[in-house]
C-alpha atoms as a PDB file:
ATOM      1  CA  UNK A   1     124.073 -59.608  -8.501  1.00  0.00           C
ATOM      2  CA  UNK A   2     124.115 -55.522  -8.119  1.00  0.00           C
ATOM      3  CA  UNK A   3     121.014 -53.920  -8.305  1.00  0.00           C
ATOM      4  CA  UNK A   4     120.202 -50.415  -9.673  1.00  0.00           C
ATOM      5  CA  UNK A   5     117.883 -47.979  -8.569  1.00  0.00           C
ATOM      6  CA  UNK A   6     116.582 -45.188 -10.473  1.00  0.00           C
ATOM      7  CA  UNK A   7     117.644 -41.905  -9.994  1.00  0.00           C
ATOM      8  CA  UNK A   8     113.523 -40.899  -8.668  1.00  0.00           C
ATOM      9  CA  UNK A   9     113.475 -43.794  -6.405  1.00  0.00           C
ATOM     10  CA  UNK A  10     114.686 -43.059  -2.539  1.00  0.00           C
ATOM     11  CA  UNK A  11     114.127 -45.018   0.452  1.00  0.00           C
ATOM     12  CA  UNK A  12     114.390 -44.283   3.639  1.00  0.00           C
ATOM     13  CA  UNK A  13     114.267 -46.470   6.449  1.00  0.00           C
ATOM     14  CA  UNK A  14     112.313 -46.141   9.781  1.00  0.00           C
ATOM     15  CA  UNK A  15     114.270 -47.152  13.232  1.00  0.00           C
ATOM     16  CA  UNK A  16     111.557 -49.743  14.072  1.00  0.00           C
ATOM     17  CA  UNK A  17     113.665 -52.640  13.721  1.00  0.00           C
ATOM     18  CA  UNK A  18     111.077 -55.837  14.853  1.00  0.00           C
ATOM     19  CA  UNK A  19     110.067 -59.518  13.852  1.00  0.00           C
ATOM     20  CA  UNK A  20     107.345 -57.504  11.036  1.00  0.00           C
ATOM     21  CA  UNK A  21     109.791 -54.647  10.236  1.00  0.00           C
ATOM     22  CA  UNK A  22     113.314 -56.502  10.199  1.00  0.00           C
ATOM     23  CA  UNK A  23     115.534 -53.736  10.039  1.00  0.00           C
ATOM     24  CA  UNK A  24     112.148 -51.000   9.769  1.00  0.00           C
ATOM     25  CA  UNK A  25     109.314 -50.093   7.914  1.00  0.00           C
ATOM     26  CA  UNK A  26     110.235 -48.462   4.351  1.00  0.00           C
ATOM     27  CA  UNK A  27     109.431 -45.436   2.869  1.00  0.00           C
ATOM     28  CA  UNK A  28     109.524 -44.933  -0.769  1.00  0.00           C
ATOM     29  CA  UNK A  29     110.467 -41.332  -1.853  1.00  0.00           C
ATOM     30  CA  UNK A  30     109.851 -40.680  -5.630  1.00  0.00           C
ATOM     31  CA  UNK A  31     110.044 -38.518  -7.999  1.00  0.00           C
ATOM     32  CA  UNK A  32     113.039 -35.690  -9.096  1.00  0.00           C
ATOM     33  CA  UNK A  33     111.874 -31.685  -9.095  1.00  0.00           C
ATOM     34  CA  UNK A  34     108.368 -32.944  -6.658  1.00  0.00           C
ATOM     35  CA  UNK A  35     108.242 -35.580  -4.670  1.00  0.00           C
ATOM     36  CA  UNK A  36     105.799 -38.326  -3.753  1.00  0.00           C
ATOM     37  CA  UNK A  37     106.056 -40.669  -0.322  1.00  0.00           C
ATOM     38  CA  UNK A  38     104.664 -43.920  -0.229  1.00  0.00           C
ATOM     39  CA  UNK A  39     104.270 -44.930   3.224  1.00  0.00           C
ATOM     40  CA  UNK A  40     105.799 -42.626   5.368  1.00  0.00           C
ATOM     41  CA  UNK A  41     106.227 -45.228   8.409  1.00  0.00           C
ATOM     42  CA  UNK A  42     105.557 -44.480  12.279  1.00  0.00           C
ATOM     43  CA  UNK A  43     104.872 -41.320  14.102  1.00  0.00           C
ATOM     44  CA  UNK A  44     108.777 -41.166  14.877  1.00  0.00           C
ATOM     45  CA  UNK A  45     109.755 -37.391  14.441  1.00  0.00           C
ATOM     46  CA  UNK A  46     113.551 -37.644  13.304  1.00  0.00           C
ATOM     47  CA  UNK A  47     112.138 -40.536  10.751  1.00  0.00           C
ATOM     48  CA  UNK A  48     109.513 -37.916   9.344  1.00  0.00           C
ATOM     49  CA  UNK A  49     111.977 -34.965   9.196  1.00  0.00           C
ATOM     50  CA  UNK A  50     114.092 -36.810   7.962  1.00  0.00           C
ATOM     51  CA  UNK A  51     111.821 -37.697   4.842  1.00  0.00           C
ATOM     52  CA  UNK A  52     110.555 -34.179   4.752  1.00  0.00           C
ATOM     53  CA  UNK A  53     114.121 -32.725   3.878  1.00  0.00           C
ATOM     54  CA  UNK A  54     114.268 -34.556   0.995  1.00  0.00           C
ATOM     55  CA  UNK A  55     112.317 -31.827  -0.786  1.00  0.00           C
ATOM     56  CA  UNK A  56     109.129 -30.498  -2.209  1.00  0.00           C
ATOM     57  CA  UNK A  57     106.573 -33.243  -0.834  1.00  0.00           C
ATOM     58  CA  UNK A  58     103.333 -33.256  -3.046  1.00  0.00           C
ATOM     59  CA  UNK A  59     101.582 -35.858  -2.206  1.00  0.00           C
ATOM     60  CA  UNK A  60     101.614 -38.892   0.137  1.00  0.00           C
ATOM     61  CA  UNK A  61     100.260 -42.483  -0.184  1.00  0.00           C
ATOM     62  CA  UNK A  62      99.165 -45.127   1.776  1.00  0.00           C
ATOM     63  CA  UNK A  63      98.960 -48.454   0.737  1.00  0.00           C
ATOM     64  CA  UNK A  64      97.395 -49.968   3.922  1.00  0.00           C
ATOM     65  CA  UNK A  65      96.272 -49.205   7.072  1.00  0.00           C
ATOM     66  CA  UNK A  66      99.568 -51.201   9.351  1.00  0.00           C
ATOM     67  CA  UNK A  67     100.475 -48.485  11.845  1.00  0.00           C
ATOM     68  CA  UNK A  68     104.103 -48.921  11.169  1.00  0.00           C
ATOM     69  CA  UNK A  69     103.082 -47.755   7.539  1.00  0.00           C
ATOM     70  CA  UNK A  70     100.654 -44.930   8.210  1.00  0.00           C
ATOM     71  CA  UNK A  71     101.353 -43.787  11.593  1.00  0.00           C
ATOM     72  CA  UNK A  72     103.083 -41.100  10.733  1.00  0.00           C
ATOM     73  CA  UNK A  73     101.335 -40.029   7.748  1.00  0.00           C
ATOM     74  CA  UNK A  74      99.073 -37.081   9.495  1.00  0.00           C
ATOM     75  CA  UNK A  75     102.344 -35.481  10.801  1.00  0.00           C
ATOM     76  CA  UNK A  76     104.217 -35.921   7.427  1.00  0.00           C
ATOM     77  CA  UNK A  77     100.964 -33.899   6.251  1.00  0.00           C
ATOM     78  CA  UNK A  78     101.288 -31.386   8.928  1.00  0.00           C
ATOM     79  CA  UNK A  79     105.147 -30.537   8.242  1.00  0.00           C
ATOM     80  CA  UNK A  80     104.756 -30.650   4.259  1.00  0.00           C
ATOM     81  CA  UNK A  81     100.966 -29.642   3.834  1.00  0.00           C
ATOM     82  CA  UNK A  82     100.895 -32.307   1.101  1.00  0.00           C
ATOM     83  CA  UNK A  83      97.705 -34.280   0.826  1.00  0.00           C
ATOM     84  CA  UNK A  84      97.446 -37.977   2.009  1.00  0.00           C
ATOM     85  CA  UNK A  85      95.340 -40.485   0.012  1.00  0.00           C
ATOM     86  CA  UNK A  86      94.844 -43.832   0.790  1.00  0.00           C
ATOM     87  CA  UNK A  87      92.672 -46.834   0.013  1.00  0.00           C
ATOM     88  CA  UNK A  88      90.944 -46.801   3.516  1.00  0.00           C
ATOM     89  CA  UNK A  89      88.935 -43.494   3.891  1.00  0.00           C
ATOM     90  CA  UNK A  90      89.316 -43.356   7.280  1.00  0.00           C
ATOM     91  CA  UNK A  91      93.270 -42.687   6.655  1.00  0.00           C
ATOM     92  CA  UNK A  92      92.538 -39.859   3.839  1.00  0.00           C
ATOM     93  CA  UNK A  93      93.443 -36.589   4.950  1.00  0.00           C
ATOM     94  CA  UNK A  94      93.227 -33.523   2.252  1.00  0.00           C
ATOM     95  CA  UNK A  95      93.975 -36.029  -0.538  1.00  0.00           C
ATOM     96  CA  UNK A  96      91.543 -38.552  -2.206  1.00  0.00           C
ATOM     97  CA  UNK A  97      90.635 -42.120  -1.564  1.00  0.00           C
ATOM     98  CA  UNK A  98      92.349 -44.448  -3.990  1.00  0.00           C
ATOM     99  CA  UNK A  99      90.386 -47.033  -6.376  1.00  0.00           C
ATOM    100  CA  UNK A 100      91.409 -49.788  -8.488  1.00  0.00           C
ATOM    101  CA  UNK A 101      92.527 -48.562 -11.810  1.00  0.00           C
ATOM    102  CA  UNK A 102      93.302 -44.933 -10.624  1.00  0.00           C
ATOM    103  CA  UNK A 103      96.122 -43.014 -12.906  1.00  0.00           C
ATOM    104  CA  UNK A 104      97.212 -39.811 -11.082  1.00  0.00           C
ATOM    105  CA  UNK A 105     100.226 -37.298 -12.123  1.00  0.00           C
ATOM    106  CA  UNK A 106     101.696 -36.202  -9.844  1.00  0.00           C
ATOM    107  CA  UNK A 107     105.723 -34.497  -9.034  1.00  0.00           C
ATOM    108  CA  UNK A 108     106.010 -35.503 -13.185  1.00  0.00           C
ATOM    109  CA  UNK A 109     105.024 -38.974 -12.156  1.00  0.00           C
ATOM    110  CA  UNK A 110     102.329 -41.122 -13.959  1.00  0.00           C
ATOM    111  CA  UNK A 111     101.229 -43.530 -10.898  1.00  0.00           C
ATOM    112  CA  UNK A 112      98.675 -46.335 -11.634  1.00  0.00           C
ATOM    113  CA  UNK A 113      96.964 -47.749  -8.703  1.00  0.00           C
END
């Protein structure tokens, strides 16, 4: 079975290999012109640059709290300047906490939380 992936739809693997992680924590890179991360992983710097270089990062999501998920999301912020929004307020940081039923656009993107 082959499986195809969309051209807006990146991932990027973390080198946290572990019993939780198996081979490490995804990130999700979407979008074409902007970009949105989902989960950019642990505070591991080539991991975050490494994300970062994909291009312009507008916005970054969290969809828990799981240091291997959102670890690294206040230095993604730092190197991009891209806001970080997350369901847990204390894990916002310039972005927006997120809510059932949200719709945002963002990087040409219509995401529905």
């Amino acid at each position: 079975m082959s499986v195809t992936t969309p051209a807006w739809l990146r991932g990027v693997t973390a080198p946290n290999p572990g019993p939780m992680t198996l081979q490490g924590t995804n990130t999700w890179i979407l979008g074409i012109d902007g970009l949105v991360v989902v989960d950019p992983g642990p505070l591991d710097e080539s991991h975050l640059l490494d994300v970062a270089m994909h291009g312009a990062i507008e916005h970054i999501f969290l969809t828990h709290g799981h240091g291997d998920h959102s670890d690294g999301a206040l230095r993604l912020h730092e190197l991009t300047g891209a806001p970080v929004s997350a369901w847990d307020e204390r894990h916002v940081s310039h972005g927006e906490k997120l809510t059932d039923a949200m719709t945002l656009e963002i990087a040409g993107l219509n995401i529905e939380i």
